[in-house]
Protein backbone atom coordinates (compact mmCIF):
# COMPACT_ATOMS: atom_id res chain seq x y z
CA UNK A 1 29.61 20.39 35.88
CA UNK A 2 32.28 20.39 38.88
CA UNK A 3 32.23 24.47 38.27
CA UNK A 4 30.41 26.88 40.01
CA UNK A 5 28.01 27.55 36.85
CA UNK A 6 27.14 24.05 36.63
CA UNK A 7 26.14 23.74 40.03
CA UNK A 8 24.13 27.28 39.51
CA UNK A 9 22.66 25.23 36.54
CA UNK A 10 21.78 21.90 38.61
CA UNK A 11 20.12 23.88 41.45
CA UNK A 12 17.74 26.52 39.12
CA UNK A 13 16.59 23.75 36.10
CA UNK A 14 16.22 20.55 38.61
CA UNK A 15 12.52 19.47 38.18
CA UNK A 16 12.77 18.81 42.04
CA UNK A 17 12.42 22.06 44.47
CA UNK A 18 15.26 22.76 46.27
CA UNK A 19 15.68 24.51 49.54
CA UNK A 20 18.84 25.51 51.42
CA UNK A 21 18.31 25.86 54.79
CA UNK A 22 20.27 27.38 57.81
CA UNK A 23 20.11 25.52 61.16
CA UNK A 24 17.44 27.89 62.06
CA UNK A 25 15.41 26.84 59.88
CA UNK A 26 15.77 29.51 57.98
CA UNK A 27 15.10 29.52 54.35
CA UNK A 28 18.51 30.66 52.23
CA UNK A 29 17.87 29.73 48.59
CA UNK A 30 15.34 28.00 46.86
CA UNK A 31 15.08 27.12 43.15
CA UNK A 32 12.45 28.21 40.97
CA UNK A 33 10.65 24.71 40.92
CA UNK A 34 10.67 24.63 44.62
CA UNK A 35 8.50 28.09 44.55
CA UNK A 36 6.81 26.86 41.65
CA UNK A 37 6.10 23.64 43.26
CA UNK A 38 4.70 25.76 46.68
CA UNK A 39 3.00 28.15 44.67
CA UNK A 40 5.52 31.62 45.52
CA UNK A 41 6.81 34.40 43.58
CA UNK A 42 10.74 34.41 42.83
CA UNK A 43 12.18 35.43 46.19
CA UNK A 44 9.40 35.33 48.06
CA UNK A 45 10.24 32.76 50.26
CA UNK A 46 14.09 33.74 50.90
CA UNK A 47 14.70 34.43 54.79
CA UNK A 48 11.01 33.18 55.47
CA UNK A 49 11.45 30.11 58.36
CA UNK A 50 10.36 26.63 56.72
CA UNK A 51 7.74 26.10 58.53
CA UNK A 52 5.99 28.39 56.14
CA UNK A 53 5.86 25.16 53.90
CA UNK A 54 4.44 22.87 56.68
CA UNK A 55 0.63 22.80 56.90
CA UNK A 56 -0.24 24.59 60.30
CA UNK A 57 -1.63 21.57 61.77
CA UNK A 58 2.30 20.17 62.10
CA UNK A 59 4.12 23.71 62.25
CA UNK A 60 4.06 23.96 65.87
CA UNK A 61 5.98 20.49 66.71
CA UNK A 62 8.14 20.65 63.91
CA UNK A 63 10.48 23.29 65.74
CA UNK A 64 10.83 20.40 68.01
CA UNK A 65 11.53 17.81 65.23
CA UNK A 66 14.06 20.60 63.55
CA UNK A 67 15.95 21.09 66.67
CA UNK A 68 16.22 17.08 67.50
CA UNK A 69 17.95 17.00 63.84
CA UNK A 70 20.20 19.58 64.49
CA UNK A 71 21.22 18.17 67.68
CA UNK A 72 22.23 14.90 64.99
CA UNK A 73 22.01 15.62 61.39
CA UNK A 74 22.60 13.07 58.98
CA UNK A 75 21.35 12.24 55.53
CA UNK A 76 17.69 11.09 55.73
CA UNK A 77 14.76 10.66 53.43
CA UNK A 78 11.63 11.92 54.90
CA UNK A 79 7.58 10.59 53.63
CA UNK A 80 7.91 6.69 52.45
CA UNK A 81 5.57 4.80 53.56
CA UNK A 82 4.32 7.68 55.87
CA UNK A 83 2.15 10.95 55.02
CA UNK A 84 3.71 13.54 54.44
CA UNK A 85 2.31 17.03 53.68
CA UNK A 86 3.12 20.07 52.41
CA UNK A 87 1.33 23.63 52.14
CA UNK A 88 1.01 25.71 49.18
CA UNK A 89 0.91 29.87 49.52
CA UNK A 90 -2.89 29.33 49.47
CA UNK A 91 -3.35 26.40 52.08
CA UNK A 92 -3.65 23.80 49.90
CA UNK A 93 -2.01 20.89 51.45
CA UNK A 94 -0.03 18.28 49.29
CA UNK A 95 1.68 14.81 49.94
CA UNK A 96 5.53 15.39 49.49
CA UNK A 97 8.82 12.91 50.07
CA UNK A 98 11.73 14.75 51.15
CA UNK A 99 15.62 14.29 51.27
CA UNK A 100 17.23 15.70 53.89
CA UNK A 101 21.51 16.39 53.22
CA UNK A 102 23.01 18.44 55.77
CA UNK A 103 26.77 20.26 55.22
CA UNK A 104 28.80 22.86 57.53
CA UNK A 105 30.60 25.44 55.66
CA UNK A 106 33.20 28.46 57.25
CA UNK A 107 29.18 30.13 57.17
CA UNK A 108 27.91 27.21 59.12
CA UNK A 109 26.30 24.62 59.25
CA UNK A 110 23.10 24.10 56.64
CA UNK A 111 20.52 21.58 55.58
CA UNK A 112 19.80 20.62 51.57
CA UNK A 113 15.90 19.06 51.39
CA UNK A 114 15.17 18.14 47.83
CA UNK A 115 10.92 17.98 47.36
CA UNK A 116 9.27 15.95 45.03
CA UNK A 117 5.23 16.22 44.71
CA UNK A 118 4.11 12.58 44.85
CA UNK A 119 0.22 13.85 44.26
CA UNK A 120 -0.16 11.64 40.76
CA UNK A 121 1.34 8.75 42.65
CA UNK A 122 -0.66 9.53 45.67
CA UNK A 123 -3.85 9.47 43.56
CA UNK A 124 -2.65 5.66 41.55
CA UNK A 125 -2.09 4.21 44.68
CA UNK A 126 -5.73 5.59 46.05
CA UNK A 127 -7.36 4.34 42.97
CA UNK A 128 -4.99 0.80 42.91
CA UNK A 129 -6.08 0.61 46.60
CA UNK A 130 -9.99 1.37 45.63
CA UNK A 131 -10.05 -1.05 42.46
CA UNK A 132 -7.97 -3.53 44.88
CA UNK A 133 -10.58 -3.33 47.47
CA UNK A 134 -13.32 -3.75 44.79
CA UNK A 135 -11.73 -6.14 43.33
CA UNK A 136 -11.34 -8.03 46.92
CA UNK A 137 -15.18 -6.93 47.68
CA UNK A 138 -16.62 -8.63 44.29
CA UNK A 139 -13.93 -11.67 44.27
CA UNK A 140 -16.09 -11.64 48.37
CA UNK A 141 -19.66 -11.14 46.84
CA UNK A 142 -18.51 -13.78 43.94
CA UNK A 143 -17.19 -16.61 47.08
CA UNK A 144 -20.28 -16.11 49.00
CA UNK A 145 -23.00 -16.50 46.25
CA UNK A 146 -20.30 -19.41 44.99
CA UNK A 147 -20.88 -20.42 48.65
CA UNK A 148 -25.06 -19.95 48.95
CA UNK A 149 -24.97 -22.31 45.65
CA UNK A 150 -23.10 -25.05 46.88
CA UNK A 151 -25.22 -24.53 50.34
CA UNK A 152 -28.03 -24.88 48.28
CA UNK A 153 -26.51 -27.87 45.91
CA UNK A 154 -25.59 -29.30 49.20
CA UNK A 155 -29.10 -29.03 51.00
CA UNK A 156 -31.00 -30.20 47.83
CA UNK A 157 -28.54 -33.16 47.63
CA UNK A 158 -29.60 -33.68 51.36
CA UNK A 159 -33.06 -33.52 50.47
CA UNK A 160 -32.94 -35.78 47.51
CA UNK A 161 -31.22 -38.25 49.90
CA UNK A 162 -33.75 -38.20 52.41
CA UNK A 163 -36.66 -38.53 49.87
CA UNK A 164 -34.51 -41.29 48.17
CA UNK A 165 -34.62 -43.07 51.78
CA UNK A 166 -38.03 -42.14 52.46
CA UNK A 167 -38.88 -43.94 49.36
CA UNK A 168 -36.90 -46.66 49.92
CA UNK A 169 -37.94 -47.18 53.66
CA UNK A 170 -41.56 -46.86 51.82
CA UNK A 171 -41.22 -49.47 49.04
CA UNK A 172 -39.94 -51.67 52.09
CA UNK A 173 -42.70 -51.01 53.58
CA UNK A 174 -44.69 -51.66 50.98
CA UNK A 175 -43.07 -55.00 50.68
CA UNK A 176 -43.34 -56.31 53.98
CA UNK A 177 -46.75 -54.99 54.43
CA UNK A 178 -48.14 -57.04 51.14
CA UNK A 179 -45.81 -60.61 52.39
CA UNK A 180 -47.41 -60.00 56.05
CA UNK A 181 -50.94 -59.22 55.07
CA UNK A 182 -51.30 -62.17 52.63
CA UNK A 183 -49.86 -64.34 55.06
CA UNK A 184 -52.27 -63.32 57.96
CA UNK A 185 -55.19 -63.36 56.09
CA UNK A 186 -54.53 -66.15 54.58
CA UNK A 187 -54.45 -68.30 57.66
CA UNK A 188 -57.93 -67.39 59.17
CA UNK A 189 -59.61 -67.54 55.95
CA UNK A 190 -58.54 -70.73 55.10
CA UNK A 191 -59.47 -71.79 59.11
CA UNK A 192 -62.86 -69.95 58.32
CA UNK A 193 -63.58 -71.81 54.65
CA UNK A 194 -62.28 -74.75 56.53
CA UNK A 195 -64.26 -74.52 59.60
CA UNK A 196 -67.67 -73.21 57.53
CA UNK A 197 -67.67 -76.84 55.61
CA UNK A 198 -67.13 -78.53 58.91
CA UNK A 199 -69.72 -77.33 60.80
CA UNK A 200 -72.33 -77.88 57.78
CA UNK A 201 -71.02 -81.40 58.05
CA UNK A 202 -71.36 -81.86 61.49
CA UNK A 203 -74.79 -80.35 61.96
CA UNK A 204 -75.55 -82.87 58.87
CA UNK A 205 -74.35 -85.24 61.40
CA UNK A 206 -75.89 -83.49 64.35
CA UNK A 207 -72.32 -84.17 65.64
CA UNK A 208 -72.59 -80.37 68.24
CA UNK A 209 -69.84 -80.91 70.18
CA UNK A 210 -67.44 -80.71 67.14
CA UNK A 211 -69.87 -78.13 65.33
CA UNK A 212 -69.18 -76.07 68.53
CA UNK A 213 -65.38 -76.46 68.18
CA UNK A 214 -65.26 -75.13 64.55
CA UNK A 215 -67.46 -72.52 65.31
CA UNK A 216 -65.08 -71.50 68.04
CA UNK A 217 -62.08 -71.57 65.15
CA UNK A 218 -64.29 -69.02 62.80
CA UNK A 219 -64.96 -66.43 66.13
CA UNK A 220 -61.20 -66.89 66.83
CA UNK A 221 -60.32 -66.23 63.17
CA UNK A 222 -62.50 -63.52 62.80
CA UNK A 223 -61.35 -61.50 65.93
CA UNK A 224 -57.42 -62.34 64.44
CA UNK A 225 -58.98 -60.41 61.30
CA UNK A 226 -60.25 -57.75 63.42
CA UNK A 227 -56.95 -57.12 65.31
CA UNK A 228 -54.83 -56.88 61.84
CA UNK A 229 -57.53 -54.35 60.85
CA UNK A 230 -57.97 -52.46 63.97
CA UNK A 231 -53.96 -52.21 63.94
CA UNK A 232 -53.48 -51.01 60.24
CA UNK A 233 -56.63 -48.50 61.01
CA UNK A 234 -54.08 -47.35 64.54
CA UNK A 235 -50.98 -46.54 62.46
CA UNK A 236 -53.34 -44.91 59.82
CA UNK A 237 -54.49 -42.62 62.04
CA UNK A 238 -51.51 -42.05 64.09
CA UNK A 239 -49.66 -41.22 60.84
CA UNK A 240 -52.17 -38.61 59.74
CA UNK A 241 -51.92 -37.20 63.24
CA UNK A 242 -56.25 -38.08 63.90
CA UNK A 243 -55.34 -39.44 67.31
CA UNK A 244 -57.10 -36.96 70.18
CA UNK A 245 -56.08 -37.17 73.17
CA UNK A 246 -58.87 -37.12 76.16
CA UNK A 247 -56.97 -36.99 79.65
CA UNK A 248 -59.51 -37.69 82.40
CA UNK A 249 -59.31 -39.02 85.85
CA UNK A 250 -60.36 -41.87 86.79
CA UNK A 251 -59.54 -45.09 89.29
CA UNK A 252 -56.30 -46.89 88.25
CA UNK A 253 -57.59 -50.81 90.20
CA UNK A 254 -61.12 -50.33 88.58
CA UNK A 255 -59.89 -49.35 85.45
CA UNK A 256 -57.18 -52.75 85.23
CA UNK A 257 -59.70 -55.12 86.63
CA UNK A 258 -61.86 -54.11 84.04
CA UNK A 259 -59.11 -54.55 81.48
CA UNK A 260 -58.45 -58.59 82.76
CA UNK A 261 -61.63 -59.29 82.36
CA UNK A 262 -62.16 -58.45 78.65
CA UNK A 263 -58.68 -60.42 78.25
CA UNK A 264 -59.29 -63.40 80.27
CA UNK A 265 -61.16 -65.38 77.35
CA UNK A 266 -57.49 -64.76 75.41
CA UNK A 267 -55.68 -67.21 78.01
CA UNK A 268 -55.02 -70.20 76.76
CA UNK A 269 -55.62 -73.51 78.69
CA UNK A 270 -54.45 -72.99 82.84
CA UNK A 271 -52.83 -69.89 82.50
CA UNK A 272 -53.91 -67.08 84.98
CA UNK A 273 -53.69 -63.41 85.97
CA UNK A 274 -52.49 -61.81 88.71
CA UNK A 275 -52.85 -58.13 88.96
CA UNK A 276 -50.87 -56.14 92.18
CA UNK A 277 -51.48 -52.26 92.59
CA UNK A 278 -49.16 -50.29 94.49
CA UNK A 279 -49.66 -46.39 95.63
CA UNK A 280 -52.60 -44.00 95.49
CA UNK A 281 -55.48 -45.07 93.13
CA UNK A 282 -56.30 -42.02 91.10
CA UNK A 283 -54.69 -41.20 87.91
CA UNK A 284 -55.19 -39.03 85.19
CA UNK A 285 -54.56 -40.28 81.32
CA UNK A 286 -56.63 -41.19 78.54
CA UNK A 287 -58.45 -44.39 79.30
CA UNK A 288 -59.24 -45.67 75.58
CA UNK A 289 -55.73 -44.66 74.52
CA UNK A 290 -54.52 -46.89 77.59
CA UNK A 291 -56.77 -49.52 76.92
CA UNK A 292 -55.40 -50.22 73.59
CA UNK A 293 -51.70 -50.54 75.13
CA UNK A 294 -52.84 -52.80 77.87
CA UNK A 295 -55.47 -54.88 76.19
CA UNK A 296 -51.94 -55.27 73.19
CA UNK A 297 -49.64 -55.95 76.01
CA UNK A 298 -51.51 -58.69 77.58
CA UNK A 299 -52.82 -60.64 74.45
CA UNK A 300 -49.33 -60.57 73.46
CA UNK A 301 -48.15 -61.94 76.88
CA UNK A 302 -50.72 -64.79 76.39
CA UNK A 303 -49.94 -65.19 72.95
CA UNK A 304 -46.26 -65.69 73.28
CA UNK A 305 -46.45 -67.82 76.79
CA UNK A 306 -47.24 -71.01 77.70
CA UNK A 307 -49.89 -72.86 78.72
CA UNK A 308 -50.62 -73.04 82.99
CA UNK A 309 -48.18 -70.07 83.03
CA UNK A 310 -48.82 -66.62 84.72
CA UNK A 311 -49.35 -63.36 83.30
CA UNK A 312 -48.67 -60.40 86.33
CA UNK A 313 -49.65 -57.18 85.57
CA UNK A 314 -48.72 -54.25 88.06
CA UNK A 315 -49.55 -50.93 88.37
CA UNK A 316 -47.47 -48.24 90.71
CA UNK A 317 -48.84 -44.77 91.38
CA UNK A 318 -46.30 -42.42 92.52
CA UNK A 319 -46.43 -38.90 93.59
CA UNK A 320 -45.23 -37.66 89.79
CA UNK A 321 -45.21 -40.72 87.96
CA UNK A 322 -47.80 -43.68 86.97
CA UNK A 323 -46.08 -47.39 86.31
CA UNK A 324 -47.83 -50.17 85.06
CA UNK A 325 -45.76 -53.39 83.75
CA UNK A 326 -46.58 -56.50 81.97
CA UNK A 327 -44.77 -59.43 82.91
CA UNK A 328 -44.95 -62.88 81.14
CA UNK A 329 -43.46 -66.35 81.27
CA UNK A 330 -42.99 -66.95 77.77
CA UNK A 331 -40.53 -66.83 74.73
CA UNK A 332 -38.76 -64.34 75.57
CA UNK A 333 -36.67 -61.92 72.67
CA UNK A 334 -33.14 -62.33 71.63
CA UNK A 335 -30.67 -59.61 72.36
CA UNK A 336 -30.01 -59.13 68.73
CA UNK A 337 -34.11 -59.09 68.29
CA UNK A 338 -34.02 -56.32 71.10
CA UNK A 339 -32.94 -53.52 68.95
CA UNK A 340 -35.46 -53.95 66.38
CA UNK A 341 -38.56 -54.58 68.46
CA UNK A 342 -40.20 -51.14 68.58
CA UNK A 343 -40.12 -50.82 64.18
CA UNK A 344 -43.00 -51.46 62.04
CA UNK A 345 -43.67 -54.83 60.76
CA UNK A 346 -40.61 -56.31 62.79
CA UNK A 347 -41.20 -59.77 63.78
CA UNK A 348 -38.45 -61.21 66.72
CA UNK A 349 -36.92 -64.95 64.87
CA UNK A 350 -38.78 -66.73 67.55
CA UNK A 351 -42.15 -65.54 66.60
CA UNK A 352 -42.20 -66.37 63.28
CA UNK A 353 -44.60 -68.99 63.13
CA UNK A 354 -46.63 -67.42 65.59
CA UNK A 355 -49.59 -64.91 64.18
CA UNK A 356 -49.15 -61.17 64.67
CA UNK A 357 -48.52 -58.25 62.08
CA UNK A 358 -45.13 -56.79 63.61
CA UNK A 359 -47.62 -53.59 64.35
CA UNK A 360 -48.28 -53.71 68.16
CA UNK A 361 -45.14 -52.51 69.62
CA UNK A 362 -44.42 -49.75 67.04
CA UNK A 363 -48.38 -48.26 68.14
CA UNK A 364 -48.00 -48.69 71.73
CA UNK A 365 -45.11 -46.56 71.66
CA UNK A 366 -46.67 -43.81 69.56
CA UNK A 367 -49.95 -44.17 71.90
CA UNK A 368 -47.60 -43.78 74.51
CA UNK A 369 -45.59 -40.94 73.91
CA UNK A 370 -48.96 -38.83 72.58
CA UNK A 371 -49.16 -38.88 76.21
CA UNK A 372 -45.87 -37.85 76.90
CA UNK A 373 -45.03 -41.63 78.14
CA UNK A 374 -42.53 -43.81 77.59
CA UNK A 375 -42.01 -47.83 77.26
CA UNK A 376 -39.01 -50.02 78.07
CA UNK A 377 -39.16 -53.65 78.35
CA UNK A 378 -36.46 -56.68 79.79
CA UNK A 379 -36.58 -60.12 78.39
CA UNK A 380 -34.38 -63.16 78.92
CA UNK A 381 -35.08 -65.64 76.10
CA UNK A 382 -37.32 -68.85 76.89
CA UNK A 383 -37.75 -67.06 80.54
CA UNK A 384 -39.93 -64.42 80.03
CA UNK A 385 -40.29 -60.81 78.83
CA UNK A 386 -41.48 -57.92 81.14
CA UNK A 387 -42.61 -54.21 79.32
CA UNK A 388 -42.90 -51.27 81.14
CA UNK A 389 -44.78 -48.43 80.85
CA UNK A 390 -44.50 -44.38 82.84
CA UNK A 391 -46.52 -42.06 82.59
CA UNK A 392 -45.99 -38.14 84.28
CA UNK A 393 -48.69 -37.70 86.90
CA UNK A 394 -49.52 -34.33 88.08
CA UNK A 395 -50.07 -33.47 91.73
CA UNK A 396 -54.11 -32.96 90.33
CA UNK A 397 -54.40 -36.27 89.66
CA UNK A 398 -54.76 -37.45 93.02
CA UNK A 399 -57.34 -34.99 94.08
């Protein structure tokens, strides 16, 4: 193999083409699989410059490339990890790598490039790139319908939840609704069966003074009745959303005294009202709406005060805003009552023995914010308690 037949051999059966190559760029020799490879006849490519091999596209710089080499040649291999291209007789353009080897002879100096078509590679790395990005595209599809489930699993587990505490929150309801409503019905029934004996045995007796008194305990039980019912009927209606609003204007002083003097047979012995109006006197909300709160507001101020203490109801009109407060001398609520005081059926530890269904407060805030209000209140315990109501006023309403 060291002789000159065995090099002849090496250069014209190598399955690689083979070029020789003058530092012109001049084609010398080239074995068969080179012109094989490139698509010539035997010969046809001697003396030819090797940029006949380069798809014209690149031919033009590569004199450029060629002469930087020669100014530095050195053993090089030429197309990994790049693309690489070279061009058959007929055009056709094919990815190559190339070896570059140069040598300097008493002819010269010269440049070996073995070829090798890379094509079938070419085309498995294409398709393992393909099925690779398929692959990555389904494994993606397969994550993000993976992810809509658990979304889904995650949303229905929510929903389940919330139903679960709806229900609970309901059955509570349930609960304390049945303990409260036996327990104020109870009491004015019994007063009214009570009371209805009594005052058949006092007229009997023709005893009216005390026949008056009882009669006075049924009226008084019988508007307690009415109150529980006219509350339950409130949150019925508010809950089905039945509650209209009718804004109209009308005169804020004639519209409170009004109010005090359909509450004024709630006081209980000495206590009295004093009502102080601030501002313009024209407002615009809905006046049975506002009559519940107020008429609530007060009986509860009476309810939960004193007797020979003051009740001191105030009403501020200013230019984009309509106060009115409630202020009483009586109980008072707990700080950790506070926090509770606006939910349904919630009775403050102080009040327990006194009648009420735990209803008010949680309507007068709905009535309140159905028109757009809102309600705060301060209390000290066993001082007093003072709730506060705003309303938005436009500029019409004091036209």
């Amino acid at each position: 193999m060291e002789s000159k037949q065995g090099f002849e051999a090496v250069f014209k059966y190598a399955t690689e083409g083979i070029l020789l190559i003058d530092e012109r760029g001049k084609i010398i020799r080239i074995n068969p699989s080179a012109e094989k490879l490139f698509g010539y006849q035997n010969g046809e490519l001697l003396d030819q410059q090797i940029e006949a091999l380069i798809p014209k596209r690149f031919a033009d710089k590569h004199h450029h490339h060629r002469d930087h080499y020669n100014e530095n040649p050195h053993p090089r291999s030429m197309g990994v990890g790049i693309g690489l291209y070279g061009a058959k007789k007929d055009g056709t353009e094919f990815p190559v790598e190339i070896s570059l080897s140069p040598f300097t002879s008493e002819e010269g100096k010269f440049v070996i490039a073995f070829i090798l078509d890379i094509t079938v590679r070419r085309l498995a790395e294409e398709k393992m790139k393909n099925y690779s990005a398929d692959l990555e595209k389904q494994v993606g599809n397969r994550t993000l319908i993976l992810r809509e489930a658990i979304s889904e699993l995650e949303k229905t587990k929510n929903e389940l939840n919330l139903a679960l505490e709806k229900e609970k929150e309901l059955n509570e309801l349930k609960s304390r609704f049945v303990s409260m409503a036996s327990h104020e019905f109870r009491t004015p029934l019994a007063t009214i069966m009570s009371s209805l004996s009594l005052v058949k045995t006092y007229g009997d007796q023709n005893d009216t003074e005390k026949q008056n008194r009882h009669i006075g305990k049924i009226k008084s039980s019988i508007n307690n009745l009415t109150d529980i019912l006219n509350d339950f009927l409130s949150v019925s209606k508010l809950e089905e959303g039945k509650v209209e609003v009718l804004m109209e204007t009308f005169s804020v002083q004639e519209f409170l005294k009004g109010i005090i003097s359909d509450t004024e047979n709630l006081c209980k012995q000495d206590q009295k009202m004093v009502y102080i109006h601030d501002g313009e006197d024209t407002v615009r909300l809905d006046k049975k709406i506002l009559q519940h709160i107020l008429f609530n507001l007060i009986s509860n101020a009476t309810k939960f005060s004193k007797e020979g203490s003051q009740i001191t109801i105030r009403t501020q009109r200013k230019e984009k805003m309509i106060l009115f407060s409630v202020e009483d001398q009586g109980i008072g609520i707990s700080e950790s009552d506070q926090k509770h005081l606006f939910q349904r059926f919630y009775r403050a530890k102080n009040a327990a023995n006194i009648q009420g269904t735990g209803l008010g407060l949680n309507i007068i805030e709905n009535y309140a914010e159905l028109m757009k209000g809102k309600i705060s209140f301060t209390s000290v315990e066993n001082v007093g308690t003072t709730f506060t109501l705003s309303f938005p006023q436009s500029s019409i309403a004091s036209n």
